[in-house]
PDB file of N, CA and C in Angstrom:
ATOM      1  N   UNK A   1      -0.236  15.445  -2.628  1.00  0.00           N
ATOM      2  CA  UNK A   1      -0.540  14.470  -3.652  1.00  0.00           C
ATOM      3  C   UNK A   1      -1.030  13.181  -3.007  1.00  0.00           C
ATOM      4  N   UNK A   2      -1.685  12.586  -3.260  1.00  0.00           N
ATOM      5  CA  UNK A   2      -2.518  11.538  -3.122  1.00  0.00           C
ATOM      6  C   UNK A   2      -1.591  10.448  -3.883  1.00  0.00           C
ATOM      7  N   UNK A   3      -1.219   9.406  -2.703  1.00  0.00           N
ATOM      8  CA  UNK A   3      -1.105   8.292  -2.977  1.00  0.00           C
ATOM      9  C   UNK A   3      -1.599   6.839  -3.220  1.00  0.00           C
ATOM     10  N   UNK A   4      -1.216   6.162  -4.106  1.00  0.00           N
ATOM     11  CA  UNK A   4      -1.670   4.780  -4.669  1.00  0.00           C
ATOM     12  C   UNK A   4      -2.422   3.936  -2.928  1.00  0.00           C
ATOM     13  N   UNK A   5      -1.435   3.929  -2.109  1.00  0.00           N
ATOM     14  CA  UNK A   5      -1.854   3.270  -0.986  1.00  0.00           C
ATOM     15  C   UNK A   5      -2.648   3.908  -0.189  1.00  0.00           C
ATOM     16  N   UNK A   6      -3.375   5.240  -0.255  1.00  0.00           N
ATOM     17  CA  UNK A   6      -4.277   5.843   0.282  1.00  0.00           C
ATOM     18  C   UNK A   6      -5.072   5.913  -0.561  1.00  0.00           C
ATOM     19  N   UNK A   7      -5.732   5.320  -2.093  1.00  0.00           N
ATOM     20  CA  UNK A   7      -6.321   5.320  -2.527  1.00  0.00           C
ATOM     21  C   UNK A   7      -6.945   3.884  -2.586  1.00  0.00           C
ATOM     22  N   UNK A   8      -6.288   3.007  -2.665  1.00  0.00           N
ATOM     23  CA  UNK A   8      -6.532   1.567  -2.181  1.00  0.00           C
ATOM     24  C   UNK A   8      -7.301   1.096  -1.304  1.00  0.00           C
ATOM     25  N   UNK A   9      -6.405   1.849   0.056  1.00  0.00           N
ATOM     26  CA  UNK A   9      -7.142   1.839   1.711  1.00  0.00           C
ATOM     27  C   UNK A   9      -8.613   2.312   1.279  1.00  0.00           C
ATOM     28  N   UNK A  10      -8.554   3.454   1.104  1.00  0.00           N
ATOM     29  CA  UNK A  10      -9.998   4.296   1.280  1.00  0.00           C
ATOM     30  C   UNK A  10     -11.150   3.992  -0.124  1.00  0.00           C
ATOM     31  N   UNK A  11     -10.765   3.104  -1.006  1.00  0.00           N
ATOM     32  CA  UNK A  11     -11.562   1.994  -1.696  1.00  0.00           C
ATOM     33  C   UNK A  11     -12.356   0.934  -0.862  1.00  0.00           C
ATOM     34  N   UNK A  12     -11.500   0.412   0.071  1.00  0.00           N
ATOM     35  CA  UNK A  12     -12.147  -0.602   0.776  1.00  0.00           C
ATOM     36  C   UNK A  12     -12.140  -0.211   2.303  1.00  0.00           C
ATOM     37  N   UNK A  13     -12.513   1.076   2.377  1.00  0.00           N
ATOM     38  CA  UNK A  13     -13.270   1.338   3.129  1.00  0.00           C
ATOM     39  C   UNK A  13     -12.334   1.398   4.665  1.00  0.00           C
ATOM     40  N   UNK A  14     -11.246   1.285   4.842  1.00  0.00           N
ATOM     41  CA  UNK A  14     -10.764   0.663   5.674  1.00  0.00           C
ATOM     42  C   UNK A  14      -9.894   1.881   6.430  1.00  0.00           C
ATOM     43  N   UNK A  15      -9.383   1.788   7.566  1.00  0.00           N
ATOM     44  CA  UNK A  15      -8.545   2.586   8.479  1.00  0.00           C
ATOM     45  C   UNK A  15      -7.155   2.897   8.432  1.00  0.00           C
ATOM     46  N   UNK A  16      -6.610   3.928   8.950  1.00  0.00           N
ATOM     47  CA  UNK A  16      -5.101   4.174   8.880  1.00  0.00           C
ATOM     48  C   UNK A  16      -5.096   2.594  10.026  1.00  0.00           C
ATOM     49  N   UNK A  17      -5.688   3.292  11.021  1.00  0.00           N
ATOM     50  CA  UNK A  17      -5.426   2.145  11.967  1.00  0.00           C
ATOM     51  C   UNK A  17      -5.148   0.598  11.967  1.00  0.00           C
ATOM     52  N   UNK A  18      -6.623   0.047  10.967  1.00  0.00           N
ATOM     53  CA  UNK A  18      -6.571  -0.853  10.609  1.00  0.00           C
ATOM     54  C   UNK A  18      -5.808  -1.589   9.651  1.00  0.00           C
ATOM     55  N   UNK A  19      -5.297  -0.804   8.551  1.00  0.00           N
ATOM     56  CA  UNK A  19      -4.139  -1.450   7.951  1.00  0.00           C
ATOM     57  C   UNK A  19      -2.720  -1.387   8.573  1.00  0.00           C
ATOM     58  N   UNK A  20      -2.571  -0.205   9.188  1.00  0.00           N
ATOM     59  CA  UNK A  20      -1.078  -0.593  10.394  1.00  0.00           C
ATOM     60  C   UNK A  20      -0.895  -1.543  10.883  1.00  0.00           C
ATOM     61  N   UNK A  21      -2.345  -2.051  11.310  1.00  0.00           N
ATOM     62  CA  UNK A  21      -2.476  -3.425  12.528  1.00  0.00           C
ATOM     63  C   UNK A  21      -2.246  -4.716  11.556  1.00  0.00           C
ATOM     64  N   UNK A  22      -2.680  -4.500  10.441  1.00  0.00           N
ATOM     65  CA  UNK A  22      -2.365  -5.990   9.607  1.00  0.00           C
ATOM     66  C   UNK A  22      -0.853  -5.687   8.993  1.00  0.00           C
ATOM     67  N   UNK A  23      -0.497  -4.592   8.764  1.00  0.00           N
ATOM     68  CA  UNK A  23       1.211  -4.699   8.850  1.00  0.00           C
ATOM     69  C   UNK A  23       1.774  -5.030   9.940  1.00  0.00           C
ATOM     70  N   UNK A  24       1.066  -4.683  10.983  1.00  0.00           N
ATOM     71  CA  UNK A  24       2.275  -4.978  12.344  1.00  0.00           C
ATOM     72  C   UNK A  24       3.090  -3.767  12.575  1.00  0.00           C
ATOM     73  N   UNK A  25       2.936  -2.537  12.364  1.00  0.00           N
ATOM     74  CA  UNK A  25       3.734  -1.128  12.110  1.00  0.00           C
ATOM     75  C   UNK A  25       2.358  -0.572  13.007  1.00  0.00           C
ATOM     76  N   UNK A  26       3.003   0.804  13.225  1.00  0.00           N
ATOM     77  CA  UNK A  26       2.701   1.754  14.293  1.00  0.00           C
ATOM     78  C   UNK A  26       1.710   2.567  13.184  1.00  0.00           C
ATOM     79  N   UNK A  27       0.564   3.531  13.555  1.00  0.00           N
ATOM     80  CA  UNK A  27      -0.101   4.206  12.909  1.00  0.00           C
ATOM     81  C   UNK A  27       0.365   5.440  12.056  1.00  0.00           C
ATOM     82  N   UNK A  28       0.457   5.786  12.894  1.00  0.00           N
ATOM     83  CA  UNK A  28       1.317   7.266  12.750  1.00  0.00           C
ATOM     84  C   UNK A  28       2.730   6.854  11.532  1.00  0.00           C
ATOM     85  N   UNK A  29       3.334   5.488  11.699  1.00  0.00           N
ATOM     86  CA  UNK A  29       4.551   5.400  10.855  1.00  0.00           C
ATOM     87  C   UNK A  29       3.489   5.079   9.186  1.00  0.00           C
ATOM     88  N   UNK A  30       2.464   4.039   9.380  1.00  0.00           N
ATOM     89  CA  UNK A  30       1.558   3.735   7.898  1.00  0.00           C
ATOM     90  C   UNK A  30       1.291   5.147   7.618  1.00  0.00           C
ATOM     91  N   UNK A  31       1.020   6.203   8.482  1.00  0.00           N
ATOM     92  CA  UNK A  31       0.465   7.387   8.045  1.00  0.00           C
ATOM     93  C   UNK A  31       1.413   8.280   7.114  1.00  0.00           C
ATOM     94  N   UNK A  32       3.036   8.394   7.523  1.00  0.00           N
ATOM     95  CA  UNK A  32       4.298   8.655   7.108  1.00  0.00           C
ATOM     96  C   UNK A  32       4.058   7.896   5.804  1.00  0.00           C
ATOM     97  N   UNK A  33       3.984   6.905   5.613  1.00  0.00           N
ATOM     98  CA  UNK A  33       3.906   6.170   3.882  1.00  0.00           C
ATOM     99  C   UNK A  33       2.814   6.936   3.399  1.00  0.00           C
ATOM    100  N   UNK A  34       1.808   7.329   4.015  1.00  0.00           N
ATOM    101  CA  UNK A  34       0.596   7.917   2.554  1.00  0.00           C
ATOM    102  C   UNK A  34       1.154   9.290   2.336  1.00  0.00           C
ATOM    103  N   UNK A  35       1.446  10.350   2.888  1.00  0.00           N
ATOM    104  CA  UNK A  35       1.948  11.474   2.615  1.00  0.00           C
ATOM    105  C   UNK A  35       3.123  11.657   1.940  1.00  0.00           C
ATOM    106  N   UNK A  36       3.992  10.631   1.767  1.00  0.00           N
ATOM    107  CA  UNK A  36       5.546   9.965   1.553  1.00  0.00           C
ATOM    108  C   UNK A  36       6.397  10.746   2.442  1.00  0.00           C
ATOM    109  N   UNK A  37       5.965  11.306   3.689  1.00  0.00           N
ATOM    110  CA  UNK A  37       6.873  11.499   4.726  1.00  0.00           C
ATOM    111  C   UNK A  37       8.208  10.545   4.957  1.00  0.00           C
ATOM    112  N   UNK A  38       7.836   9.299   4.367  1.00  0.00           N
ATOM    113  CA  UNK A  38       8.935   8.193   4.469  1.00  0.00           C
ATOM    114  C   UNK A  38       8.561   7.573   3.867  1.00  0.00           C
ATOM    115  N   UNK A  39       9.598   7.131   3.153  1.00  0.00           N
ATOM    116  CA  UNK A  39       9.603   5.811   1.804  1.00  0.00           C
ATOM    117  C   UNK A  39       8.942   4.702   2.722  1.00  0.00           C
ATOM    118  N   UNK A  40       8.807   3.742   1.376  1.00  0.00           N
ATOM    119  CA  UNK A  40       8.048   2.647   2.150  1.00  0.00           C
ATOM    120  C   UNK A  40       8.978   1.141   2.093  1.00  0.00           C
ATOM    121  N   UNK A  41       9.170   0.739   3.271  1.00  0.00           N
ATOM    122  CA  UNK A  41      10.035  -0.599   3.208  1.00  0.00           C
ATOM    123  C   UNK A  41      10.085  -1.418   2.008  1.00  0.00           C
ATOM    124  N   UNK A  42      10.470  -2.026   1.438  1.00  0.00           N
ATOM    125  CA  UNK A  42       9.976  -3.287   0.051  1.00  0.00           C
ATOM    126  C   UNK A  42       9.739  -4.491   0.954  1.00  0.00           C
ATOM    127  N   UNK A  43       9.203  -4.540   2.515  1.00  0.00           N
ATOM    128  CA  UNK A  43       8.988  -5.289   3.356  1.00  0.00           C
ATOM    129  C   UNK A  43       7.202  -5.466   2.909  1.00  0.00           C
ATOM    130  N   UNK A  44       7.477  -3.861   3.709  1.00  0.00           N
ATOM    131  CA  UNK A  44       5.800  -3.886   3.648  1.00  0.00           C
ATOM    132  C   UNK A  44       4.850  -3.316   2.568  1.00  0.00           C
ATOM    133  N   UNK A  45       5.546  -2.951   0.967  1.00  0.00           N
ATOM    134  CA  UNK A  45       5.466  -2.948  -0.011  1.00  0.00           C
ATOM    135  C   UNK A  45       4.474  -4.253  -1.135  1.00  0.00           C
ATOM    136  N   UNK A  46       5.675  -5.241  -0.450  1.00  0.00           N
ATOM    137  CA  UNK A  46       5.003  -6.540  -0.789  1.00  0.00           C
ATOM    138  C   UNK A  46       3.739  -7.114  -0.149  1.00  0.00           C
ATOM    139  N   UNK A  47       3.815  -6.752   1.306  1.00  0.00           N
ATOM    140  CA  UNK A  47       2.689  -7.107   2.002  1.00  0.00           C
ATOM    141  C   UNK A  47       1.492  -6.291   1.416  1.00  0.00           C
ATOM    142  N   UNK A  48       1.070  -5.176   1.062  1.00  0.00           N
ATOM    143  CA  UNK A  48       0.449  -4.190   0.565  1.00  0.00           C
ATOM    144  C   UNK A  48       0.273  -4.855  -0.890  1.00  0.00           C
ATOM    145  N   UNK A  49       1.128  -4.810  -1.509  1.00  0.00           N
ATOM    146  CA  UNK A  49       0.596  -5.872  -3.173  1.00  0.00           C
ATOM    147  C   UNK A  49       0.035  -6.897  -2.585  1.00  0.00           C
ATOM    148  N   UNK A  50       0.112  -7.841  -2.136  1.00  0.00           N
ATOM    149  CA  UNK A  50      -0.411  -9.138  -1.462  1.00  0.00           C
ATOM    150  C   UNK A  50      -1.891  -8.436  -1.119  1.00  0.00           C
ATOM    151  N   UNK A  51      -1.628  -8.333   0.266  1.00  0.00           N
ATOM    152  CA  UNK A  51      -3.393  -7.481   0.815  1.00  0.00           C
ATOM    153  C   UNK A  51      -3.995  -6.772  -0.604  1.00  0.00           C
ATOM    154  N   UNK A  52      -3.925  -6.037  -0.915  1.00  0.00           N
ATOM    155  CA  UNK A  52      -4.687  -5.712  -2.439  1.00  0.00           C
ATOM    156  C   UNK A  52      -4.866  -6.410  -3.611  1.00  0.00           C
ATOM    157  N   UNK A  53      -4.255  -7.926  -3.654  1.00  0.00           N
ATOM    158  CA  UNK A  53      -3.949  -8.550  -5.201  1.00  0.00           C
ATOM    159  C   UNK A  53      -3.608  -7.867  -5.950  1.00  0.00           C
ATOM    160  N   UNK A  54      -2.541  -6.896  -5.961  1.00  0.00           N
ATOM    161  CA  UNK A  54      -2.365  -5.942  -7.161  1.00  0.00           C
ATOM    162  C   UNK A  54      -0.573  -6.114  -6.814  1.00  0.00           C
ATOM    163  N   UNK A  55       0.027  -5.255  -7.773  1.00  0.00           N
ATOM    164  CA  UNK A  55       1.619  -5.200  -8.269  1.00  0.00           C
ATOM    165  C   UNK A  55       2.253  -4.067  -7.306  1.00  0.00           C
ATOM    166  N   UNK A  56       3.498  -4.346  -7.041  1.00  0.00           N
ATOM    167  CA  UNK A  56       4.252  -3.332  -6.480  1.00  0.00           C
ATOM    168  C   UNK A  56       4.259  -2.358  -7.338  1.00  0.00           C
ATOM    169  N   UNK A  57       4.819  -2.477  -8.695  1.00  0.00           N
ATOM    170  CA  UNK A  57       4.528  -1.942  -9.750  1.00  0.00           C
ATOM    171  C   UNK A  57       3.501  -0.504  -9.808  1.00  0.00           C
ATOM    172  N   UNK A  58       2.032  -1.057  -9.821  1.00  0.00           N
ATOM    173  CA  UNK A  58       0.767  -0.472  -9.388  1.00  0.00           C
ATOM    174  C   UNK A  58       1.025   0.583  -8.528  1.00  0.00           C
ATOM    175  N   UNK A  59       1.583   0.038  -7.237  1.00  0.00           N
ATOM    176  CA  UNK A  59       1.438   1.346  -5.910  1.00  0.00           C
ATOM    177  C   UNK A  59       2.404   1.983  -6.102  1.00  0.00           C
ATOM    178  N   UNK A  60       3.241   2.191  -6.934  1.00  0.00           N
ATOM    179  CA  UNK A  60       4.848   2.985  -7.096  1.00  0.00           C
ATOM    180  C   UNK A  60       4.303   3.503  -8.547  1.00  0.00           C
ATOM    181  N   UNK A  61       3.208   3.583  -8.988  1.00  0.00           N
ATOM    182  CA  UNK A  61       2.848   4.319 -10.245  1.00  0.00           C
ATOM    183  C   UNK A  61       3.875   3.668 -11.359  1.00  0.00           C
ATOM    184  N   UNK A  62       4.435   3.057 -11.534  1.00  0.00           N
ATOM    185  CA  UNK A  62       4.929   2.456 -12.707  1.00  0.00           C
ATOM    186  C   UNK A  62       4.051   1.604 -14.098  1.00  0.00           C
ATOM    187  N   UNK A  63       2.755   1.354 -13.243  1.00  0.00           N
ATOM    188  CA  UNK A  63       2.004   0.981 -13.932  1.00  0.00           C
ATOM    189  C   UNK A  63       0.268   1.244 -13.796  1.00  0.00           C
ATOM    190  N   UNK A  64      -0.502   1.440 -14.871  1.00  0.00           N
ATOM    191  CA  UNK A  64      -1.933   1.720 -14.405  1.00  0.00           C
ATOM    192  C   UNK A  64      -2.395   0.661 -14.383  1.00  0.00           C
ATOM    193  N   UNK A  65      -1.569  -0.590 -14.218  1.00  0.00           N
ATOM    194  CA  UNK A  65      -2.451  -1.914 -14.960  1.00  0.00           C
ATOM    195  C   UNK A  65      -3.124  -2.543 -13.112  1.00  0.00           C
ATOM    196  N   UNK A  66      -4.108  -2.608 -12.991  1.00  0.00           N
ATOM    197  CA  UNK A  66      -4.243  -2.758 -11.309  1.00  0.00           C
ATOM    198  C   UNK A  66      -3.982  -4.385 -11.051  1.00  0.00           C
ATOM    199  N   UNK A  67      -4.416  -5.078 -12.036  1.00  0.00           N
ATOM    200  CA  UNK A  67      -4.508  -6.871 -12.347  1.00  0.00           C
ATOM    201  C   UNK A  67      -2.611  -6.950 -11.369  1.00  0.00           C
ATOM    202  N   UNK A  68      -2.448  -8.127 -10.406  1.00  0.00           N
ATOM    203  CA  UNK A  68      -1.497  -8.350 -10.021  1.00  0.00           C
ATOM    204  C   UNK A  68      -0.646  -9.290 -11.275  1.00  0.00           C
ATOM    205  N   UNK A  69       0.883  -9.496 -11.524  1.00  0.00           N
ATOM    206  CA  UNK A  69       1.454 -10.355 -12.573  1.00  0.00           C
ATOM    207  C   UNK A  69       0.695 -11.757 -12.590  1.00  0.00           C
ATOM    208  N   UNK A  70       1.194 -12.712 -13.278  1.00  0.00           N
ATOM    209  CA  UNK A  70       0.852 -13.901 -13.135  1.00  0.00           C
ATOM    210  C   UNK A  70       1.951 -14.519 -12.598  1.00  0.00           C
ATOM    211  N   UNK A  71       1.944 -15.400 -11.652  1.00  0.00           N
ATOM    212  CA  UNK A  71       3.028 -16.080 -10.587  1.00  0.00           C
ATOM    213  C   UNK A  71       3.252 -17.586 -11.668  1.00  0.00           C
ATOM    214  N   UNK A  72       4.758 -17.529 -11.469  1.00  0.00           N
ATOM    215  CA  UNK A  72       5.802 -18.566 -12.662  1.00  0.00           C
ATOM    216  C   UNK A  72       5.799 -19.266 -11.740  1.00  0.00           C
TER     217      UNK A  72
END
């Protein structure tokens, strides 16, 4: 199954590699999050909503809405 954060990445064109490196995480471990070999921190969860402007919400399928909340 195809995940929210491998659908994101490969929207903008971009690398396993290269998004590991802007997490600061190992390749092979970002690679473990797209397959859900391993859950994903709510570390680098947030960082991932952030880098995309979109909702945690969004990448955990809770929502189709891609627009990030509005910040209170």
């Amino acid at each position: 199954m195809k995940t929210r954060i491998k659908e994101l990445r490969e929207d903008r064109d971009l690398t396993q590699k290269e998004l590991s490196s802007y997490l600061n995480i190992s390749q092979v471990a970002y690679s473990y999050y797209e397959i859900n070999k391993r859950g994903v921190p709510l570390e680098i969860l947030v960082k991932l909503a952030d880098f995309y402007d979109t909702s945690i919400d969004y990448i955990l399928y809770r929502t189709n809405e891609k627009e990030p909340y509005k910040k209170t």
